[in-house]
C-alpha atoms as a PDB file:
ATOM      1  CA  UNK A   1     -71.053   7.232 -12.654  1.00  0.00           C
ATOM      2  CA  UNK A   2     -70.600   4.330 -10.501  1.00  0.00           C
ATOM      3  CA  UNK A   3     -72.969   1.669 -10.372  1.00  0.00           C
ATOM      4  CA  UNK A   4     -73.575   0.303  -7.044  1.00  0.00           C
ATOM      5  CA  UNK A   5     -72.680  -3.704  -7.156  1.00  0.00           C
ATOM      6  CA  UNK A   6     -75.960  -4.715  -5.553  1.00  0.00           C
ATOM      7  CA  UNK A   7     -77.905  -3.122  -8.650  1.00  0.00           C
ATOM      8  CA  UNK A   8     -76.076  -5.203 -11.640  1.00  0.00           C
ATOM      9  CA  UNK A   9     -78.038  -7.018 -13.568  1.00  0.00           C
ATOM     10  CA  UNK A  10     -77.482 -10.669 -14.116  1.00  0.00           C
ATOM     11  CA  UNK A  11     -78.227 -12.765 -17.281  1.00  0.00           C
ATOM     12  CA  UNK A  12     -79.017 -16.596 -16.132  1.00  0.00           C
ATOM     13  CA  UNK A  13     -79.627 -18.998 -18.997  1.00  0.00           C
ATOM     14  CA  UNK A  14     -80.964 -22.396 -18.076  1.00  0.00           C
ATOM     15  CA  UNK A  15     -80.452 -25.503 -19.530  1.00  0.00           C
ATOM     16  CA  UNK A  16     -83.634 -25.724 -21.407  1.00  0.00           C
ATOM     17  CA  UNK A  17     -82.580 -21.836 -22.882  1.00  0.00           C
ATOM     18  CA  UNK A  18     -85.320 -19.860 -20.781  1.00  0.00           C
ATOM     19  CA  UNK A  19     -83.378 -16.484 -20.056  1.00  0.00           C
ATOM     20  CA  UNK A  20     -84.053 -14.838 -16.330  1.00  0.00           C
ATOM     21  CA  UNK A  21     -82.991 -11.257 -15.747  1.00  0.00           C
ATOM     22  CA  UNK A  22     -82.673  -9.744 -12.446  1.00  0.00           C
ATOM     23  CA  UNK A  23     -80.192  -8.269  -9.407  1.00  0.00           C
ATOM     24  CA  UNK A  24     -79.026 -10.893  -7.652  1.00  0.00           C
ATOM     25  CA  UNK A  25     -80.569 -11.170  -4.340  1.00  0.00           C
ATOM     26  CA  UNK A  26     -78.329 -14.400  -3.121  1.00  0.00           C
ATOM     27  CA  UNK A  27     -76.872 -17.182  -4.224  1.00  0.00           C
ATOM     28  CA  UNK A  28     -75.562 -20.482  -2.927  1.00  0.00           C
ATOM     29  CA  UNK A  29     -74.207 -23.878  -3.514  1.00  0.00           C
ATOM     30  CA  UNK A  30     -77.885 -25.431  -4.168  1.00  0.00           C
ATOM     31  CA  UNK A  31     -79.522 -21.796  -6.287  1.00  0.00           C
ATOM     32  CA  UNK A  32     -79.380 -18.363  -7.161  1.00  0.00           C
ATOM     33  CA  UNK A  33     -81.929 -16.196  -6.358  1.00  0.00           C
ATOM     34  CA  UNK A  34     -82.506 -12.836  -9.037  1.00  0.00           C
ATOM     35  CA  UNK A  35     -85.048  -9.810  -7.809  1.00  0.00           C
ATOM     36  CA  UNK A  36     -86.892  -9.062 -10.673  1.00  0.00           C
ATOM     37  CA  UNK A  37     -89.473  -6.425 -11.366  1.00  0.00           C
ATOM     38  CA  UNK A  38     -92.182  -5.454  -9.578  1.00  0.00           C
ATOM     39  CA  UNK A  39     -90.962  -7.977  -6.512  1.00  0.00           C
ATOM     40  CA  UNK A  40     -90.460 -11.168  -8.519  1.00  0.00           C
ATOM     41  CA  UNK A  41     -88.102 -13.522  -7.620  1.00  0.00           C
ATOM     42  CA  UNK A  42     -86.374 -16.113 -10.066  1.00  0.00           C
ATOM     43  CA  UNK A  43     -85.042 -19.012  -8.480  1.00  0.00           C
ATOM     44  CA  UNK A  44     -82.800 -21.410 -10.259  1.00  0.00           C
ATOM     45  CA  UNK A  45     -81.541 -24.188  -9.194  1.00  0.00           C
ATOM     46  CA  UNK A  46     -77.196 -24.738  -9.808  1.00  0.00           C
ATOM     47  CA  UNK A  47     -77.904 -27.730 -11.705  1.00  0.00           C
ATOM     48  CA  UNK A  48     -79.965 -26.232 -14.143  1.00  0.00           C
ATOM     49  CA  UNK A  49     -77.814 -23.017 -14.949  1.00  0.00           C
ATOM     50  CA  UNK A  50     -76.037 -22.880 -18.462  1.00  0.00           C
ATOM     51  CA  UNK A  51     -74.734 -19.536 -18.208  1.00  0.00           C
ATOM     52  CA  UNK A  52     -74.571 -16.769 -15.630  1.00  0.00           C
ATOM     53  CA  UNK A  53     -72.877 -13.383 -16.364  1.00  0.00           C
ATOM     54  CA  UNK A  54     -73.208  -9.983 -15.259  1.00  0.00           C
ATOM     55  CA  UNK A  55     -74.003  -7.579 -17.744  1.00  0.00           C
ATOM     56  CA  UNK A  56     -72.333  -5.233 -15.592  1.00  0.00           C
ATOM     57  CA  UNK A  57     -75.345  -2.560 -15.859  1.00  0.00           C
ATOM     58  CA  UNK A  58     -77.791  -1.569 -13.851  1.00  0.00           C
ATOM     59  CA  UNK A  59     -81.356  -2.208 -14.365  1.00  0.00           C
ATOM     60  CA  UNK A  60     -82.785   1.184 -14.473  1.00  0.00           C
ATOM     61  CA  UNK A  61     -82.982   2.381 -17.977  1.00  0.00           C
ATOM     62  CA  UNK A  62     -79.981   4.297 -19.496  1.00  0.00           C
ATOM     63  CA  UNK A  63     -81.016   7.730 -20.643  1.00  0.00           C
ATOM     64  CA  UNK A  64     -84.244   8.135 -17.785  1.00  0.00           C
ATOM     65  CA  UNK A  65     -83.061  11.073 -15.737  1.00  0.00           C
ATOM     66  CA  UNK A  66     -83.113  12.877 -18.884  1.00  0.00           C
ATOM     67  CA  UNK A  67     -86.562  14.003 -17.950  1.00  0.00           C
ATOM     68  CA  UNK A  68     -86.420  15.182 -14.707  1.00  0.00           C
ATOM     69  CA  UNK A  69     -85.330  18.253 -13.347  1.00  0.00           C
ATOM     70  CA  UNK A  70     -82.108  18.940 -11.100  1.00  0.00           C
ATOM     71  CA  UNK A  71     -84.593  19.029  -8.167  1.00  0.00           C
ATOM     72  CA  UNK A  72     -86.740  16.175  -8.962  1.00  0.00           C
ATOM     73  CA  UNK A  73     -83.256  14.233  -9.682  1.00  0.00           C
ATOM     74  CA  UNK A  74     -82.128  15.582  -6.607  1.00  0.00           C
ATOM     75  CA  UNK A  75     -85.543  14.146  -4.683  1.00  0.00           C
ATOM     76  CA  UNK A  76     -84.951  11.107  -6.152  1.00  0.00           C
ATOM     77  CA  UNK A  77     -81.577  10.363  -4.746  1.00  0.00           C
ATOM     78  CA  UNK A  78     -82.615  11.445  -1.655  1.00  0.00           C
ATOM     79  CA  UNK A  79     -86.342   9.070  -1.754  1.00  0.00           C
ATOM     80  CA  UNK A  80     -84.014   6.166  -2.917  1.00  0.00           C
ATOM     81  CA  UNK A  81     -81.253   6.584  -0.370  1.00  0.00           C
ATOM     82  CA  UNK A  82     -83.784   6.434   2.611  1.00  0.00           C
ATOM     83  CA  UNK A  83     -84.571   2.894   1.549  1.00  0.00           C
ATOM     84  CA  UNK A  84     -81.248   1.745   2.337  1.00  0.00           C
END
């Protein structure tokens, strides 16, 4: 399956080596802003960025629809769509 580009997760390494994780939310010429979990927001400034890469997955975890049923899957889609 597809993964929607607005879900990727990003890796942003700073230049004192702390590691942020997130989607990212925006970015500009000054900072990039990633969403993290449970509403956090990283901000980090240009200047201070070593390394930013897409991982190119999506933060929910691989293998967690395993558990639910067709229907509950099927819910789901439908609960998540409605946020859009």
């Amino acid at each position: 399956m597809a993964i929607n580009p607005g879900y990727v997760t990003y890796i942003c390494e700073t230049a004192d080596g702390q590691i942020e994780t997130g989607i990212m939310q925006s970015q500009s010429a000054d900072s990039v802003v990633l969403l993290q979990a449970q509403g956090r927001k990283a901000i980090v400034p240009r200047n201070k960025i070593r390394r930013l890469e897409s991982t190119g997955l999506s933060l929910m975890p691989e293998g967690l629809e395993a558990g639910l049923s067709p229907t509950d899957l099927r819910d789901l889609i439908a609960f998540i769509q409605q946020k859009q």
